[in-house]
PDB file of N, CA and C in Angstrom:
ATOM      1  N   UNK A   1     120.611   2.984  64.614  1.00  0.00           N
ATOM      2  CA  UNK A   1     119.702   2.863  63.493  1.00  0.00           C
ATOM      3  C   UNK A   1     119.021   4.210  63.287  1.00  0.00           C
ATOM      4  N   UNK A   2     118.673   4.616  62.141  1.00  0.00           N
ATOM      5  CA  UNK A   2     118.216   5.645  61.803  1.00  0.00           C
ATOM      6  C   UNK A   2     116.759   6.118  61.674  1.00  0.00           C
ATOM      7  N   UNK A   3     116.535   6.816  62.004  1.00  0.00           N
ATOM      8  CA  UNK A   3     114.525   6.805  61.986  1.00  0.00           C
ATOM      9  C   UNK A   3     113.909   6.012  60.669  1.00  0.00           C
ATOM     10  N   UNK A   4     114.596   6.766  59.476  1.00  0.00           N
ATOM     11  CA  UNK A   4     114.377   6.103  57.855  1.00  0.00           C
ATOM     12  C   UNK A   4     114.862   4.324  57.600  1.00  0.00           C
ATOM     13  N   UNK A   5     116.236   3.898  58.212  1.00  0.00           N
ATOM     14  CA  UNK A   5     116.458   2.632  58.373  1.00  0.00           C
ATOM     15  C   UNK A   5     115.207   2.157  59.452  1.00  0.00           C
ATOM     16  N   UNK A   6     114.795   2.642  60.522  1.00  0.00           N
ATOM     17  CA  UNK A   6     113.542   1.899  61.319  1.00  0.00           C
ATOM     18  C   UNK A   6     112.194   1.903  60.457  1.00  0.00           C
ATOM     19  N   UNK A   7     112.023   3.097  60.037  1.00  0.00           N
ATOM     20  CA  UNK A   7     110.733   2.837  58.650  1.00  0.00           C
ATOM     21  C   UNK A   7     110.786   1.908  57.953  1.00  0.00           C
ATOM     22  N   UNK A   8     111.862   1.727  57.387  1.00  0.00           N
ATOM     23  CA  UNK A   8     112.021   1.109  55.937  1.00  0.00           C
ATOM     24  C   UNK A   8     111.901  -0.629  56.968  1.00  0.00           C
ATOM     25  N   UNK A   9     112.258  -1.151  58.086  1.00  0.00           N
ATOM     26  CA  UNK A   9     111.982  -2.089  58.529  1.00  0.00           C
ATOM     27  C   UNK A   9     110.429  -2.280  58.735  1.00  0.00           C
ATOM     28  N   UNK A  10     109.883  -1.484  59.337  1.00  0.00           N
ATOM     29  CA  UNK A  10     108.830  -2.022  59.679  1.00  0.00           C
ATOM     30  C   UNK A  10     107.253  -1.858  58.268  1.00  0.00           C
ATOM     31  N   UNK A  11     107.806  -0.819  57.883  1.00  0.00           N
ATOM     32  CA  UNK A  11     107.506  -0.833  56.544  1.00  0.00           C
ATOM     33  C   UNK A  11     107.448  -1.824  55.409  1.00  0.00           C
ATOM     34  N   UNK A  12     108.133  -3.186  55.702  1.00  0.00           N
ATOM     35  CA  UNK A  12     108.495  -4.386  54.924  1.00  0.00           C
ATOM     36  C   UNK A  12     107.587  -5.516  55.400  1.00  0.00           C
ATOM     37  N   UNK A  13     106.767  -5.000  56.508  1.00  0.00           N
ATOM     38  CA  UNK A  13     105.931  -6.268  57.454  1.00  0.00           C
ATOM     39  C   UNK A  13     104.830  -5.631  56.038  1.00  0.00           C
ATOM     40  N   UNK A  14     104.202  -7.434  55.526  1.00  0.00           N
ATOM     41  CA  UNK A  14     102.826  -7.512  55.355  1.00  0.00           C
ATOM     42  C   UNK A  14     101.897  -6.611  55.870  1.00  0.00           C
ATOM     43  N   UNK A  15     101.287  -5.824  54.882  1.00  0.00           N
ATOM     44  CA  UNK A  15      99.977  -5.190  55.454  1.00  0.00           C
ATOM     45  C   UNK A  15     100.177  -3.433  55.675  1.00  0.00           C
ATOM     46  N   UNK A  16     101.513  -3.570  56.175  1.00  0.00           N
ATOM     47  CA  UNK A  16     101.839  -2.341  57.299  1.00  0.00           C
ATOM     48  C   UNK A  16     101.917  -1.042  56.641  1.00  0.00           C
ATOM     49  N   UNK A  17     101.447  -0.073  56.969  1.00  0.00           N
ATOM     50  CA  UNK A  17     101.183   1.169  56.591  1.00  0.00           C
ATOM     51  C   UNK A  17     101.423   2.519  57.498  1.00  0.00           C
ATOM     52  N   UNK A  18     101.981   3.840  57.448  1.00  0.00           N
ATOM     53  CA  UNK A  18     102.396   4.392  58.461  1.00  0.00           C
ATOM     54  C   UNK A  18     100.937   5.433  57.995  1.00  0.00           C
ATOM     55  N   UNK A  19     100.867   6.013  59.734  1.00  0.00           N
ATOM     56  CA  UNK A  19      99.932   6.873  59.881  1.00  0.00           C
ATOM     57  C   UNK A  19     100.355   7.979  61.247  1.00  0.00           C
ATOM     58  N   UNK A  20      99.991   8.669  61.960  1.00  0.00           N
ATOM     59  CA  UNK A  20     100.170   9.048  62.900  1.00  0.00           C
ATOM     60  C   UNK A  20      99.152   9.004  64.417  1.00  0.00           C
ATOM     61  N   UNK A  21      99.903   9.135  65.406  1.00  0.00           N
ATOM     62  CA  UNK A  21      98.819   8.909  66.476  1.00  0.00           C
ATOM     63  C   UNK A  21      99.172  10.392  67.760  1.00  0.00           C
ATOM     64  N   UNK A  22      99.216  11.286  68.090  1.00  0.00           N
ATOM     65  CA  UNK A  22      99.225  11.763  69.091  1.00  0.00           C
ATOM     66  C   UNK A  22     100.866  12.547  67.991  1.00  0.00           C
ATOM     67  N   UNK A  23     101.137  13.006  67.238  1.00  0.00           N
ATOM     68  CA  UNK A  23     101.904  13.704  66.274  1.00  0.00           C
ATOM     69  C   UNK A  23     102.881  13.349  66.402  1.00  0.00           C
ATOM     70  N   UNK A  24     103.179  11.650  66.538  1.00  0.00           N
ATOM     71  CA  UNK A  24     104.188  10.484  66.287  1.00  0.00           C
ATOM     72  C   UNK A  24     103.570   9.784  65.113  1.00  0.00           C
ATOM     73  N   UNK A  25     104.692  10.001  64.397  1.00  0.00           N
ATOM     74  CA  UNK A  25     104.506   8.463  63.355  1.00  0.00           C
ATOM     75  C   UNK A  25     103.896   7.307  63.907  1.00  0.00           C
ATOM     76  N   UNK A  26     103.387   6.591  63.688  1.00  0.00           N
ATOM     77  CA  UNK A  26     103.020   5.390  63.795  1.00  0.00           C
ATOM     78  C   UNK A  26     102.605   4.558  62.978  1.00  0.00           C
ATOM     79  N   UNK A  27     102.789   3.296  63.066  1.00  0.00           N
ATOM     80  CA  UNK A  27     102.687   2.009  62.060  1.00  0.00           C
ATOM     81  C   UNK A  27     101.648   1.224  62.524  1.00  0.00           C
ATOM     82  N   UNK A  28     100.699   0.810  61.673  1.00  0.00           N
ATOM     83  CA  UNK A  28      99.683  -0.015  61.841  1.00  0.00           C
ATOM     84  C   UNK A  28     100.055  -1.216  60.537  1.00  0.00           C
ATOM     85  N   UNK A  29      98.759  -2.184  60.629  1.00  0.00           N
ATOM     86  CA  UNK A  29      98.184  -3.055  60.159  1.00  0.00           C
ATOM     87  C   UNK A  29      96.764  -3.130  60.527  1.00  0.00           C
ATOM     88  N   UNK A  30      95.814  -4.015  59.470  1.00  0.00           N
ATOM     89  CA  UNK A  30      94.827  -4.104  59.933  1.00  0.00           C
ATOM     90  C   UNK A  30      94.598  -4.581  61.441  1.00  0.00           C
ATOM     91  N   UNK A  31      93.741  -3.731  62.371  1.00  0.00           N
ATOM     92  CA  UNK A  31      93.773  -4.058  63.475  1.00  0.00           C
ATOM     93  C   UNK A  31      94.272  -3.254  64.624  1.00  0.00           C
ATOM     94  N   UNK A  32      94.829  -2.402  64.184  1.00  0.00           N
ATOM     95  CA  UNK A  32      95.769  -1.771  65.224  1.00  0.00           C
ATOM     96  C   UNK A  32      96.851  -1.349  65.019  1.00  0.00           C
ATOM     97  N   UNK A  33      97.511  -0.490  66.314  1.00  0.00           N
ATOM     98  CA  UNK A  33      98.918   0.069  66.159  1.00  0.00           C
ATOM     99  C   UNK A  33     100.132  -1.384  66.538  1.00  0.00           C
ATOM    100  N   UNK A  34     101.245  -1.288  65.388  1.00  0.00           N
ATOM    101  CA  UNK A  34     102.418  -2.522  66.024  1.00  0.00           C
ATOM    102  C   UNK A  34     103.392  -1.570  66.583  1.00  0.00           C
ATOM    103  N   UNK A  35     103.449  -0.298  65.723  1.00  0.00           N
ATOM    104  CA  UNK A  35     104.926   0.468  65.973  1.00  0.00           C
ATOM    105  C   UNK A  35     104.931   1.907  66.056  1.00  0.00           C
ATOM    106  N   UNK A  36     105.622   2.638  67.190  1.00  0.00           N
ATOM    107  CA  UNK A  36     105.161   4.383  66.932  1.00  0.00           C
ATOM    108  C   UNK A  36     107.189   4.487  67.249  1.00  0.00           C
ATOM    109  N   UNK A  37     107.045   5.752  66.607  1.00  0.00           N
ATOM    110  CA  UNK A  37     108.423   6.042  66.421  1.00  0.00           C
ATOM    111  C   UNK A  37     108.010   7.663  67.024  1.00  0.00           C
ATOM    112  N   UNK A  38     109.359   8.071  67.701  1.00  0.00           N
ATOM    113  CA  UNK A  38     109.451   9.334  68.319  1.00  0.00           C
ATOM    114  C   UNK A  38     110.907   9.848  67.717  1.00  0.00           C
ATOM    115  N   UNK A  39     110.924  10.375  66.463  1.00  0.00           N
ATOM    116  CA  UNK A  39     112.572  10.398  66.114  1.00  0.00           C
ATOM    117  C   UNK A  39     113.053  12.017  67.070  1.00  0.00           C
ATOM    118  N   UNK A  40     112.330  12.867  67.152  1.00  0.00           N
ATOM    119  CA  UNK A  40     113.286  13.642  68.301  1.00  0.00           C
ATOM    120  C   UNK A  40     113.596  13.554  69.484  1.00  0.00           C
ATOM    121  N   UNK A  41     113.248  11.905  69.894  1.00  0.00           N
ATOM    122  CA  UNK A  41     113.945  11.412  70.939  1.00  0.00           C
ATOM    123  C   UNK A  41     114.088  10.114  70.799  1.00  0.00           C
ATOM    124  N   UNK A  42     114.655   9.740  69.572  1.00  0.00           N
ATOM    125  CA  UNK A  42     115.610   8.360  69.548  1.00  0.00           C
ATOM    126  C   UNK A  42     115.123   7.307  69.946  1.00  0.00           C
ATOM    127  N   UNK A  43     113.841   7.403  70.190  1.00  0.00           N
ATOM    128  CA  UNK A  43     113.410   6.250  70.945  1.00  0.00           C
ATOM    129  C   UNK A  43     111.965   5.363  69.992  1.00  0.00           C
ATOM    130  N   UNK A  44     111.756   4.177  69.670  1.00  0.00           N
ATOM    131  CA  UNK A  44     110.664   4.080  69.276  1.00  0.00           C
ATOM    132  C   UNK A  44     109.774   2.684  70.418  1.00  0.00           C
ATOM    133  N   UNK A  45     108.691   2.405  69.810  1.00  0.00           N
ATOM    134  CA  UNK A  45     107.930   1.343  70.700  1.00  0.00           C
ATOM    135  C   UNK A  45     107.636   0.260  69.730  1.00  0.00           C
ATOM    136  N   UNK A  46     107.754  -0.886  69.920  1.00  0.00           N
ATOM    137  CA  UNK A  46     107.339  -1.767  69.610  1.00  0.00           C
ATOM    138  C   UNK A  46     106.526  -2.496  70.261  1.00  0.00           C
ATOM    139  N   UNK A  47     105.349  -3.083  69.863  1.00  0.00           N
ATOM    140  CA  UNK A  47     103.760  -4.276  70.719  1.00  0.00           C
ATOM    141  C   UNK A  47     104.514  -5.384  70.387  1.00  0.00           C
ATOM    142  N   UNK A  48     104.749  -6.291  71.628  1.00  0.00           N
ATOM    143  CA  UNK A  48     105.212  -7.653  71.074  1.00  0.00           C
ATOM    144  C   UNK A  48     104.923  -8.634  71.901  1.00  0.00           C
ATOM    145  N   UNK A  49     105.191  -9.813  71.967  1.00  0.00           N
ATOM    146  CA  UNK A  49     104.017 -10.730  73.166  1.00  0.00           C
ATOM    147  C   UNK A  49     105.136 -10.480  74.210  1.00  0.00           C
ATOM    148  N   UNK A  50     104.024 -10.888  75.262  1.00  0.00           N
ATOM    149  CA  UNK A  50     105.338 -10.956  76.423  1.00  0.00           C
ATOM    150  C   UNK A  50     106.658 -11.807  76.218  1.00  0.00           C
ATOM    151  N   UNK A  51     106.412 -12.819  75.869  1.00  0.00           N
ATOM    152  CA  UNK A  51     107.108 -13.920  75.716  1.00  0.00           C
ATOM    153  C   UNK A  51     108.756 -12.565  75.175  1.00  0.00           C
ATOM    154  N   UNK A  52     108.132 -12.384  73.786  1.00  0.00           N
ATOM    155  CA  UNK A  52     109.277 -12.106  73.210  1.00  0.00           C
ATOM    156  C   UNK A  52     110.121 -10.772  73.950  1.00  0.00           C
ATOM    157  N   UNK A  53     109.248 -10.113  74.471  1.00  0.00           N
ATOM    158  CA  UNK A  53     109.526  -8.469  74.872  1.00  0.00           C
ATOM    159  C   UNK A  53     110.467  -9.202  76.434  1.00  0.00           C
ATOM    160  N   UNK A  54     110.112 -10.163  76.800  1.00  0.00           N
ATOM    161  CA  UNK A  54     110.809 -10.501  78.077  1.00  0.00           C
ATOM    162  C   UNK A  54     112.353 -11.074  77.951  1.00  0.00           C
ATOM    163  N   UNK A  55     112.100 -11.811  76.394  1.00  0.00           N
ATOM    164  CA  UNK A  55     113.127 -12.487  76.188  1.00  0.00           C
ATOM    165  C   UNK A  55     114.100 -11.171  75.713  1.00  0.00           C
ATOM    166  N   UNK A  56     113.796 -10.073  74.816  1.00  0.00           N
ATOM    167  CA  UNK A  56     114.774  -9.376  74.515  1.00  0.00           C
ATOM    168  C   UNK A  56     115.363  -8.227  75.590  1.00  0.00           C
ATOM    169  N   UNK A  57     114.418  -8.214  76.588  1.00  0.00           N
ATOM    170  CA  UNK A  57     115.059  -7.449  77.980  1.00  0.00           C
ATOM    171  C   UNK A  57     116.081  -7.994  78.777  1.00  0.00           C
ATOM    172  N   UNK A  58     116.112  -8.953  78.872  1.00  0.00           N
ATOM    173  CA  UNK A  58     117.463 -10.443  79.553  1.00  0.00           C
ATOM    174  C   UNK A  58     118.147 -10.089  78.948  1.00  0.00           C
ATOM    175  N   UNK A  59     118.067  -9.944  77.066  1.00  0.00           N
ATOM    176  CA  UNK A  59     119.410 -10.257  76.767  1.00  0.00           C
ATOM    177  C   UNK A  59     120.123  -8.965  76.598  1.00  0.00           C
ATOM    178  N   UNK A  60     119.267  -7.853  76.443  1.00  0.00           N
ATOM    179  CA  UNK A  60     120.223  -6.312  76.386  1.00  0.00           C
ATOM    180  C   UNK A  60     119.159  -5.756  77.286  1.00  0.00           C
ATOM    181  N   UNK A  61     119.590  -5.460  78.755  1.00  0.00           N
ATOM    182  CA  UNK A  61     118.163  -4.162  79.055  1.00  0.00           C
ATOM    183  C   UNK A  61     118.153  -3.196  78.737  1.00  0.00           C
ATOM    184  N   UNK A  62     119.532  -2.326  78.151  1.00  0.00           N
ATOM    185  CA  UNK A  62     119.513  -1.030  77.915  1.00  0.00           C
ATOM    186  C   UNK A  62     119.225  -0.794  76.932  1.00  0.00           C
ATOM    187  N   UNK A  63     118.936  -1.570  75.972  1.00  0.00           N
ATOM    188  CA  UNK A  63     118.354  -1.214  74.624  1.00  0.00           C
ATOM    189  C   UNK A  63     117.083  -1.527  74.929  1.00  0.00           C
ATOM    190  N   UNK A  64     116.588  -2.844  75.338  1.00  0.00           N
ATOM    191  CA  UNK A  64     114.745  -3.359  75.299  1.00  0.00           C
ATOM    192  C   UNK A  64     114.454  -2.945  76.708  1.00  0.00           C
ATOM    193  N   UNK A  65     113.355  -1.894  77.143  1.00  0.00           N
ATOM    194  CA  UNK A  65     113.130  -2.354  78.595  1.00  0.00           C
ATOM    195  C   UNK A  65     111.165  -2.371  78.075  1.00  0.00           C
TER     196      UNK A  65
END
Protein backbone atom coordinates (compact mmCIF):
# COMPACT_ATOMS: atom_id res chain seq x y z
CA UNK A 1 0.00 0.00 0.00
CA UNK A 2 1.15 3.31 -0.73
CA UNK A 3 1.63 6.23 1.77
CA UNK A 4 -1.22 8.30 -0.51
CA UNK A 5 -3.48 4.91 -0.76
CA UNK A 6 -2.93 4.83 3.42
CA UNK A 7 -4.04 8.66 3.55
CA UNK A 8 -6.74 8.47 1.39
CA UNK A 9 -7.98 5.46 3.92
CA UNK A 10 -7.78 6.94 6.92
CA UNK A 11 -8.71 10.17 5.61
CA UNK A 12 -12.37 8.66 4.85
CA UNK A 13 -12.94 8.01 8.82
CA UNK A 14 -15.59 10.64 10.13
CA UNK A 15 -14.06 13.62 11.64
CA UNK A 16 -10.42 12.76 10.64
CA UNK A 17 -8.01 15.33 9.72
CA UNK A 18 -4.15 15.07 9.11
CA UNK A 19 -1.71 17.13 11.12
CA UNK A 20 1.77 16.35 12.23
CA UNK A 21 3.39 15.17 15.49
CA UNK A 22 7.23 14.85 16.04
CA UNK A 23 7.71 15.61 11.78
CA UNK A 24 5.41 12.50 11.01
CA UNK A 25 2.20 12.93 9.50
CA UNK A 26 -0.32 12.15 11.71
CA UNK A 27 -4.11 11.67 11.80
CA UNK A 28 -6.36 12.79 14.41
CA UNK A 29 -10.01 13.23 15.30
CA UNK A 30 -11.52 15.06 17.90
CA UNK A 31 -9.72 13.80 20.87
CA UNK A 32 -6.57 12.62 19.87
CA UNK A 33 -4.06 10.92 17.64
CA UNK A 34 -5.73 7.39 15.71
CA UNK A 35 -2.90 7.23 13.02
CA UNK A 36 0.88 8.47 12.37
CA UNK A 37 2.48 7.41 9.21
CA UNK A 38 6.38 7.29 8.74
CA UNK A 39 6.54 6.99 4.78
CA UNK A 40 10.52 6.89 4.73
CA UNK A 41 10.21 3.87 6.51
CA UNK A 42 7.20 2.03 5.26
CA UNK A 43 5.88 1.67 8.32
CA UNK A 44 2.76 3.35 9.89
CA UNK A 45 0.85 3.02 13.53
CA UNK A 46 -2.40 2.48 14.13
CA UNK A 47 -4.41 2.99 18.14
CA UNK A 48 -6.78 0.16 18.22
CA UNK A 49 -8.37 -1.74 21.24
CA UNK A 50 -6.58 -4.56 22.37
CA UNK A 51 -9.13 -6.80 21.45
CA UNK A 52 -8.67 -5.94 17.80
CA UNK A 53 -4.72 -5.24 17.65
CA UNK A 54 -4.46 -8.89 19.27
CA UNK A 55 -6.77 -10.35 16.94
CA UNK A 56 -4.86 -8.97 13.84
CA UNK A 57 -1.34 -10.15 15.26
CA UNK A 58 -2.58 -14.11 15.31
CA UNK A 59 -3.64 -13.74 12.09
CA UNK A 60 -0.47 -12.12 10.18
CA UNK A 61 2.44 -11.19 12.76
CA UNK A 62 4.61 -9.90 10.20
CA UNK A 63 2.49 -7.37 9.05
CA UNK A 64 0.53 -6.41 12.70
CA UNK A 65 2.90 -6.70 15.66
Amino acid sequence: MSVDDAREIILSFPEAFESSHHGHPDFRIPGGIFATLWPTQHRSVLRLTPALAESLEARDGATFK
